[in-house]
Protein backbone atom coordinates (compact mmCIF):
# COMPACT_ATOMS: atom_id res chain seq x y z
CA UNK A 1 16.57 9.38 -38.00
CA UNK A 2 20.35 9.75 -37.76
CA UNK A 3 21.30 9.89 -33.50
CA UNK A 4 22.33 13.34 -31.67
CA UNK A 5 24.03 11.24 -29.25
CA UNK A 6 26.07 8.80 -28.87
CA UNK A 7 25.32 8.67 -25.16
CA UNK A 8 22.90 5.56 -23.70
CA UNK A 9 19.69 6.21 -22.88
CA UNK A 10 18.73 6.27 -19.45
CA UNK A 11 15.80 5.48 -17.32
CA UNK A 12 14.91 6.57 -14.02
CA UNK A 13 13.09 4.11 -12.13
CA UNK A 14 11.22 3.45 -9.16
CA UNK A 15 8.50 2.45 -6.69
CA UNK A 16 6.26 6.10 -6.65
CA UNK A 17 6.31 7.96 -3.54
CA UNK A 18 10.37 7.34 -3.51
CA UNK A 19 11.39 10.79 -5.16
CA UNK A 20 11.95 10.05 -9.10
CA UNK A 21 9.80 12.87 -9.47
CA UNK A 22 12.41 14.90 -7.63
CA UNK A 23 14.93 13.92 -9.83
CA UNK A 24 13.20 14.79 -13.06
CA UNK A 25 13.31 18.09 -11.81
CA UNK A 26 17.33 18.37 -11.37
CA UNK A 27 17.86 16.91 -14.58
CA UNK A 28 15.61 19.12 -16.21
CA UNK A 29 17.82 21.99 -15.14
CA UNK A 30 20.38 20.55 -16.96
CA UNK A 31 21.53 22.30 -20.05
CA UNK A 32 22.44 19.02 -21.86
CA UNK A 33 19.80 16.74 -20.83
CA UNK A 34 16.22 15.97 -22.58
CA UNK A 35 13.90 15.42 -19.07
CA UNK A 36 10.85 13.38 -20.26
CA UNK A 37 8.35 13.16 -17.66
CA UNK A 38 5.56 11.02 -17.28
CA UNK A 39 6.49 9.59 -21.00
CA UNK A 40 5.19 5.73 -19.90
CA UNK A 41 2.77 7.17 -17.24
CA UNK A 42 -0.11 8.59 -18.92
CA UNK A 43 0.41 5.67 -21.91
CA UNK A 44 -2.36 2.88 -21.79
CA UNK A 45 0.23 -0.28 -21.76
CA UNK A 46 -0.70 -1.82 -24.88
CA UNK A 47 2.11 -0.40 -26.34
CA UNK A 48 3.87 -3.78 -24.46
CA UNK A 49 2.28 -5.92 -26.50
CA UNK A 50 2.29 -3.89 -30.06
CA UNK A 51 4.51 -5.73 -32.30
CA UNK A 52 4.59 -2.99 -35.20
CA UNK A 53 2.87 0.05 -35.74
CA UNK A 54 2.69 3.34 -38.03
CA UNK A 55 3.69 6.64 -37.58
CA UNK A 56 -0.27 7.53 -38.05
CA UNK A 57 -1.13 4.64 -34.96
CA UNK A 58 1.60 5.87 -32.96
CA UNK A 59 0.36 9.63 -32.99
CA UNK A 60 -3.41 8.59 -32.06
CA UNK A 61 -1.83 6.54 -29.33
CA UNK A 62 0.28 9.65 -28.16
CA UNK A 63 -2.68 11.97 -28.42
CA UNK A 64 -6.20 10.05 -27.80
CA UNK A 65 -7.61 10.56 -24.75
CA UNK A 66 -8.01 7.26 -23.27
CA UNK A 67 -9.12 5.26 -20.00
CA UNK A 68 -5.94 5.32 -18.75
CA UNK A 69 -5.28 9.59 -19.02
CA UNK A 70 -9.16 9.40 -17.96
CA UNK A 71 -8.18 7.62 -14.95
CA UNK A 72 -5.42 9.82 -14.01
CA UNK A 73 -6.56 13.16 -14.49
CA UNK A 74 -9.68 12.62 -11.83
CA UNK A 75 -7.44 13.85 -9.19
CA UNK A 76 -5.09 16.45 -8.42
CA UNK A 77 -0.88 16.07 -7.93
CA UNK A 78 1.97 17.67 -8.62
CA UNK A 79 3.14 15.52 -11.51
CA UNK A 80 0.09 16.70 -13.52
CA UNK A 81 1.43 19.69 -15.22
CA UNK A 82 -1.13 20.52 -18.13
CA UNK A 83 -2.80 24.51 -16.79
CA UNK A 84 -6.11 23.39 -17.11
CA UNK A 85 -6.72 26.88 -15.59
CA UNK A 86 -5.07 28.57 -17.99
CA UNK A 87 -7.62 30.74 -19.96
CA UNK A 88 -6.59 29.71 -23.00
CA UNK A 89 -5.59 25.97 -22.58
CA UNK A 90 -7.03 24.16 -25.98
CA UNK A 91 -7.81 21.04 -23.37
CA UNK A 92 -9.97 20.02 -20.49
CA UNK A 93 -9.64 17.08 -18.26
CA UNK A 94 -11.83 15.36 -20.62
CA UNK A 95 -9.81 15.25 -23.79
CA UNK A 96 -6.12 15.72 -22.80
CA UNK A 97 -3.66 13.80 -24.96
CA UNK A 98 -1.41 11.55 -22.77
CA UNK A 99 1.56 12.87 -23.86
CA UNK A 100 0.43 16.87 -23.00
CA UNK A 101 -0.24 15.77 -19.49
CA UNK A 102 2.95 15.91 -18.09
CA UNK A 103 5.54 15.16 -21.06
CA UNK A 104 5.62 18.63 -23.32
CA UNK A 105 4.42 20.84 -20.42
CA UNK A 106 7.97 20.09 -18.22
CA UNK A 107 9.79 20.63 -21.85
CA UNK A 108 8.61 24.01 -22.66
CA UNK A 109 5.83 26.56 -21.66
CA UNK A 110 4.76 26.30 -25.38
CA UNK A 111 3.77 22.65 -25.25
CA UNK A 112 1.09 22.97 -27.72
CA UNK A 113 2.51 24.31 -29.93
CA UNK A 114 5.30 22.16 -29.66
CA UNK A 115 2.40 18.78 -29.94
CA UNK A 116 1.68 20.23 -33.39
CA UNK A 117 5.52 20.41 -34.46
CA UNK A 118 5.59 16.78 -33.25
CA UNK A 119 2.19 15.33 -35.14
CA UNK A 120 4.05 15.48 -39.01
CA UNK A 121 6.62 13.61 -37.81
CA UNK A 122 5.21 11.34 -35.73
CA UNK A 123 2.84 10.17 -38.35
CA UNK A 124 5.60 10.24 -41.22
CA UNK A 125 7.35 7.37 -39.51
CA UNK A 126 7.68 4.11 -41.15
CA UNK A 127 5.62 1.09 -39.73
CA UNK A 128 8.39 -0.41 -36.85
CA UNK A 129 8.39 -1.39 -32.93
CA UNK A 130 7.10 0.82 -30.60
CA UNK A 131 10.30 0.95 -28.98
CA UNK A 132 12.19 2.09 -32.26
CA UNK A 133 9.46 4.94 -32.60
CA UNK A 134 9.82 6.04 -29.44
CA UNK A 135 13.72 6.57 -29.67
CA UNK A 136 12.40 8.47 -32.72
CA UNK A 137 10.55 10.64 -30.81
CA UNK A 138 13.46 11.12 -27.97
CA UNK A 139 15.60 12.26 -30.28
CA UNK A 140 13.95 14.75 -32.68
CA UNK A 141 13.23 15.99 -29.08
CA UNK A 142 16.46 16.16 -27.90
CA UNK A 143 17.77 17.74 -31.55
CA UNK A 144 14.66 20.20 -31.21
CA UNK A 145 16.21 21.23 -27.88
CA UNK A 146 19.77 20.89 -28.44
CA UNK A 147 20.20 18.09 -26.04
CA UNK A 148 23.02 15.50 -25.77
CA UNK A 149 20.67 13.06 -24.29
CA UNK A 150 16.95 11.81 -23.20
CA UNK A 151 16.63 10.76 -19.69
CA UNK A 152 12.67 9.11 -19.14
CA UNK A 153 11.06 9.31 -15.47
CA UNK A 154 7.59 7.59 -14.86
CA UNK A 155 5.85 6.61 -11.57
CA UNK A 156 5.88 3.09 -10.55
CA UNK A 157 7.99 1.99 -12.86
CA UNK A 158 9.80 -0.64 -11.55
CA UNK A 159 6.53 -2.27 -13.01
CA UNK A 160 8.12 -1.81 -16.78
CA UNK A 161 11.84 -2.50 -15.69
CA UNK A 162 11.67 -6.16 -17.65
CA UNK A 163 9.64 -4.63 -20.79
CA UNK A 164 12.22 -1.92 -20.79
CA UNK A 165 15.66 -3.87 -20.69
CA UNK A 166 14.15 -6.09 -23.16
CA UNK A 167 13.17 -3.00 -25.88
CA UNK A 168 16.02 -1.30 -25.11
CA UNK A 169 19.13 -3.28 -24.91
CA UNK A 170 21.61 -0.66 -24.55
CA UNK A 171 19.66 1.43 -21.67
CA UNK A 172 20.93 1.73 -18.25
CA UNK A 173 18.88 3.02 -14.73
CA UNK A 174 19.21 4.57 -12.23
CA UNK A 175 16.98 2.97 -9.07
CA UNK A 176 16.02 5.23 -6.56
CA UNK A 177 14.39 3.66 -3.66
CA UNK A 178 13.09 4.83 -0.74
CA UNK A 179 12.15 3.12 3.02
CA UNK A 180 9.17 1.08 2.11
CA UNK A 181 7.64 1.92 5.16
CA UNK A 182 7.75 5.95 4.41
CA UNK A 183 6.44 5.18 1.12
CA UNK A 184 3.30 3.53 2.13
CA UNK A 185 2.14 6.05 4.23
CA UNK A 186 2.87 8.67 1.27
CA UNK A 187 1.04 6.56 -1.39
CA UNK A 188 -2.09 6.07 0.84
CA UNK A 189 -2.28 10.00 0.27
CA UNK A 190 -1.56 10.13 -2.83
CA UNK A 191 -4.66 10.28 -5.62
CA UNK A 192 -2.94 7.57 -7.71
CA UNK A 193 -1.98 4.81 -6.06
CA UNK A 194 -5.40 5.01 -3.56
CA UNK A 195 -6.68 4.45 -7.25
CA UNK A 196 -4.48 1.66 -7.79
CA UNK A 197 -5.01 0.20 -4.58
CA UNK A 198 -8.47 0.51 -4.50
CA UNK A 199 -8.71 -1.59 -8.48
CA UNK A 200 -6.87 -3.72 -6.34
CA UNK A 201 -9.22 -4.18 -3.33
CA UNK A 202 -12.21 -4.28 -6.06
CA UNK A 203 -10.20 -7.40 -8.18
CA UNK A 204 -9.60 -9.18 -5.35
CA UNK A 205 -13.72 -9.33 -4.52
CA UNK A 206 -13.60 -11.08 -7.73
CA UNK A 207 -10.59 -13.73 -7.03
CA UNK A 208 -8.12 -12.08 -8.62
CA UNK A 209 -5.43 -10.73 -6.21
CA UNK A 210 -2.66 -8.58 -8.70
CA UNK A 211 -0.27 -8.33 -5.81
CA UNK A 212 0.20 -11.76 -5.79
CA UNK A 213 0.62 -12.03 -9.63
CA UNK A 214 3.00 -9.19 -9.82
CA UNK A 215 5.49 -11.49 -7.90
CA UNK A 216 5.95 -13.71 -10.81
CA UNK A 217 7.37 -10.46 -12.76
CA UNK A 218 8.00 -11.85 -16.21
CA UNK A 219 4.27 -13.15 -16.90
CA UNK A 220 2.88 -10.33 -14.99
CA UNK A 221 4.51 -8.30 -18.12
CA UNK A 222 2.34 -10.09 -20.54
CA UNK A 223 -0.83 -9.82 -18.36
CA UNK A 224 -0.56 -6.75 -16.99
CA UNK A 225 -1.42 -4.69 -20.82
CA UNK A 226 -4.77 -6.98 -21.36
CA UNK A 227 -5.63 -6.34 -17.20
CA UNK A 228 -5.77 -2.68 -17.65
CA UNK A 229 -7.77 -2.84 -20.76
CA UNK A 230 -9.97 -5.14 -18.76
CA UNK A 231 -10.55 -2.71 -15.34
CA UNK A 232 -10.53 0.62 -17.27
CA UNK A 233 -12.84 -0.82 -19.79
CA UNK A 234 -14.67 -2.50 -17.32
CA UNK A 235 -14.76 -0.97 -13.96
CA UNK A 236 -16.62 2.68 -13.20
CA UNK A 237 -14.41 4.47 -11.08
CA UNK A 238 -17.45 5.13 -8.68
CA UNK A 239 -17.53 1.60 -7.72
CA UNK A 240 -13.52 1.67 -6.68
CA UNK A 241 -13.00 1.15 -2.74
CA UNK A 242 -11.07 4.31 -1.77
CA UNK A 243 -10.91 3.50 1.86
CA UNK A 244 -10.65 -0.44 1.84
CA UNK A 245 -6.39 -0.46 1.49
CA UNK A 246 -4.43 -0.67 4.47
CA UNK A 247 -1.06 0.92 4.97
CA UNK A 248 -0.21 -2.86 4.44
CA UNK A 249 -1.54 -3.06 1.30
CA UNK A 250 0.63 -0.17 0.18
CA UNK A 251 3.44 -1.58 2.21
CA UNK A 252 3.05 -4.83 0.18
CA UNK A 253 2.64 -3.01 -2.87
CA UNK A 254 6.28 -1.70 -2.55
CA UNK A 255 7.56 -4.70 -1.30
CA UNK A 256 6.15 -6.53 -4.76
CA UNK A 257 7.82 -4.03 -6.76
CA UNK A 258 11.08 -4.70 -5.31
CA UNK A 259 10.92 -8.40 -5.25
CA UNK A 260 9.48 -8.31 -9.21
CA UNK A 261 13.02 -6.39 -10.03
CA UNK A 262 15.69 -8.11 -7.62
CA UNK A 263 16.65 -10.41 -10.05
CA UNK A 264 16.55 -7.93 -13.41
CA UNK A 265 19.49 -6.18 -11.83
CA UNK A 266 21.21 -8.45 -10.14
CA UNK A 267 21.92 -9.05 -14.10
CA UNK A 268 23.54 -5.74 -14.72
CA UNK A 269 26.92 -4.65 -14.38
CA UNK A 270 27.83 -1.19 -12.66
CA UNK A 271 28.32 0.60 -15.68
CA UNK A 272 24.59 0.04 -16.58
CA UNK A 273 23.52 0.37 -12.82
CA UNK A 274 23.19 3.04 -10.19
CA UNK A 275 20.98 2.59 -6.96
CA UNK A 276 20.40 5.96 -5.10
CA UNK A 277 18.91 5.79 -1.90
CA UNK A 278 16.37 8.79 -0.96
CA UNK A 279 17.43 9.62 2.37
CA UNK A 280 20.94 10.15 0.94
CA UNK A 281 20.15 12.62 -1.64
CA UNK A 282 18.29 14.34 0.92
CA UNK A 283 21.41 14.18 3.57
CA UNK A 284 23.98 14.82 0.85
CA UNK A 285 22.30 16.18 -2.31
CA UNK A 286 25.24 18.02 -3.82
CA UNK A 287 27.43 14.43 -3.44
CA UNK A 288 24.66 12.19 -4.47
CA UNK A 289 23.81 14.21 -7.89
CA UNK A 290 27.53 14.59 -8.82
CA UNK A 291 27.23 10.43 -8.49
CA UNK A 292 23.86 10.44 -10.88
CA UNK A 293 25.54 13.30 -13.27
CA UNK A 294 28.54 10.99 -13.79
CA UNK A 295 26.93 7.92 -14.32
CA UNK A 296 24.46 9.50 -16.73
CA UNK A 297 28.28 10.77 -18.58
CA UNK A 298 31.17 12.02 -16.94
CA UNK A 299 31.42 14.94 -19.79
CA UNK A 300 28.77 16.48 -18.76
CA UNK A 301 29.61 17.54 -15.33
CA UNK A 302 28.65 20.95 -14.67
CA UNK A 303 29.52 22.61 -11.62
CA UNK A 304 27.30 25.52 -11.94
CA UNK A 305 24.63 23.17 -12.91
CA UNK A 306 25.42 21.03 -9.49
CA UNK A 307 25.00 24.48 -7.45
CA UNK A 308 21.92 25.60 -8.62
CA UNK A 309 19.90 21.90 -8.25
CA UNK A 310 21.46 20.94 -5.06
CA UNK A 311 18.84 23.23 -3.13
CA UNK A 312 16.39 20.92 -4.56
CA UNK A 313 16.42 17.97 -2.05
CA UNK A 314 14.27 19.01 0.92
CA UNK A 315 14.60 17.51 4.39
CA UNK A 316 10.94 15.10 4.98
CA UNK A 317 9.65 14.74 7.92
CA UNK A 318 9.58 10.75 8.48
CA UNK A 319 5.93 9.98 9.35
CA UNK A 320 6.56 6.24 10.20
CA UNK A 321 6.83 6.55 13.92
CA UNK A 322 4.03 8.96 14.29
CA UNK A 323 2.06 5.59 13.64
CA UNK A 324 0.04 3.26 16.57
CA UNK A 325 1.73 0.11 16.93
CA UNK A 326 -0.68 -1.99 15.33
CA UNK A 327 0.33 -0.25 12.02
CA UNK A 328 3.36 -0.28 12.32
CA UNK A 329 3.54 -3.59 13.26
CA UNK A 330 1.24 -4.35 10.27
CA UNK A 331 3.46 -2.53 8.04
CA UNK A 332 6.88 -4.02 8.47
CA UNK A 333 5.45 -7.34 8.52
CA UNK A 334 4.18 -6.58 4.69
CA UNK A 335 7.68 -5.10 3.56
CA UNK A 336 10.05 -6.29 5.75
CA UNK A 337 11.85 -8.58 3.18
CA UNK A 338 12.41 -5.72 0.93
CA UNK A 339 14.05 -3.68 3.83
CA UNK A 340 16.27 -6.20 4.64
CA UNK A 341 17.63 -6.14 1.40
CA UNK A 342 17.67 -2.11 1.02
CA UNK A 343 19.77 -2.63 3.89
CA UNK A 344 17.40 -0.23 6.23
CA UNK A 345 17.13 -0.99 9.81
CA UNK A 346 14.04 -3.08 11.27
């Protein structure tokens, strides 16, 4: 498919909890900007390991429920945006595709119809990489909606940084990272990564601790597919140990993420790079999204644009030192490396 764009793709990246979410939400205010939510997030990760597939494999793997979507829809969060409520939603909680969970639904109020404009052409692509069908799919998206480019967001991410500079060459990021010791406190109270955690706490009952792996970043890329087809295969969500994570855990959770990717960007250059801190978009959100707007492409500065999204950033209320001391001693002890280097104060 001949390119709409000549702009780079873009990925926004992060730990969860550290307000990507947020910034989906600017960009998909944007006029000239595709906003894909949740593209990688409700995707089982085998697609890491695919080497080629159809058009026909692709579109079952876009639109079969799976463990993965099973997984994630057992709770309740904002970044689920499917009405399930909706009287006449085709889909229920039990057969969802992956990519109507959050994907279509922040694209258009018609997502379903716009899932059966996508299926014909999905499954009328040649047999290729994954990555070359999803750029595909981006971009009849972004000609669909007149875009000038495709900007993905997923949770966690910073978990699919290496995969991601490796399938797309010419893609740059934009990191936005938040005080670790903020972010701990919101995952443990957030329905995913207590589920996370808690396949964590279960693993390690069984010797196998994936914080641990995760710091070895590259060959937790190549394990990480075949150990989530191994605990959502495997493990009945019953059994998972809601209550058994510490803020620590969570605390070291972060901190993993931002050790695993330390070294990935020390690689790239500016151009291809741009770290926003939370608190500062929060402080000085009209500032900080002129700096994301440009970096994205300085020709598509809007100033009207910047006005309207700029009331987006709310003030949080920091929750850290409404802690005991023994977690927050607990805490910094599990992230404090990663604070250091995010330059916050300790």
């Amino acid at each position: 498919m001949k390119r709409v764009t000549t702009i780079p793709p873009v990925f926004v990246v992060g730990t969860g909890r550290c307000g990507s979410t947020m910034i989906s939400k600017v960009l998909n205010r944007h006029p000239d900007v595709l906003s894909l939510s949740e593209f990688f997030g409700f995707l089982e990760l085998k697609w890491c390991v695919y080497r080629r597939r159809s058009g026909e494999q692709m579109w079952d793997f876009y639109s079969r429920h799976r463990n993965r979507t099973r997984l994630m829809l057992r709770g309740h969060y904002e970044e689920l945006l499917y009405p399930f409520d909706n009287e006449d939603a085709r889909y229920t909680r039990r057969n969802l595709p992956p990519i109507l969970c959050t994907t279509l639904p922040n694209l258009t109020s018609r997502h379903e119809e716009l899932f059966d404009e996508l299926r014909p052409f999905v499954q009328a692509q040649p047999k290729q990489r994954p990555a070359d069908h999803f750029r595909s799919l981006f971009e009849w998206l972004c000609e669909r909606f007149g875009r000038k480019i495709w900007v993905e967001r997923s949770g966690t991410s910073l978990m699919l940084v290496s995969k991601l500079m490796h399938e797309f060459p010419d893609a740059r990021f934009i990191h936005i990272y938040r005080d670790g010791r903020e972010v701990a406190i919101s995952m443990s109270r957030h329905y995913l990564f207590r589920t996370i955690l808690a396949n964590v706490m279960l693993l390690r009952r069984f010797g196998v601790d994936t914080i641990k792996m995760m710091a070895n970043g590259r060959r937790w890329q190549k394990i990480n597919p075949w150990l989530e087809l191994l605990a959502n295969g495997l493990i009945n969500p019953s059994w998972l140990p809601y209550d058994k994570a510490a803020l620590s855990d969570y605390a070291a959770f972060w901190q993993v993420q931002i050790d695993m990717t330390h070294d990935l960007f020390s690689q790239l250059p500016a151009t291809r790079l741009l770290n926003i801190r939370f608190e500062d978009m929060l402080a000085q959100p009209e500032e900080q999204l002129q700096r994301l707007i440009r970096f994205i492409d300085p020709s598509l500065e809007n100033k009207t644009w910047l006005q309207e999204v700029s009331g987006i950033p709310r003030p949080v209320q920091p929750k850290f030192e409404q802690l005991g001391d023994y977690d927050k001693a607990a805490i910094i002890a599990a992230c404090r490396a990663g604070l250091e280097s995010l330059d916050y104060p300790v």
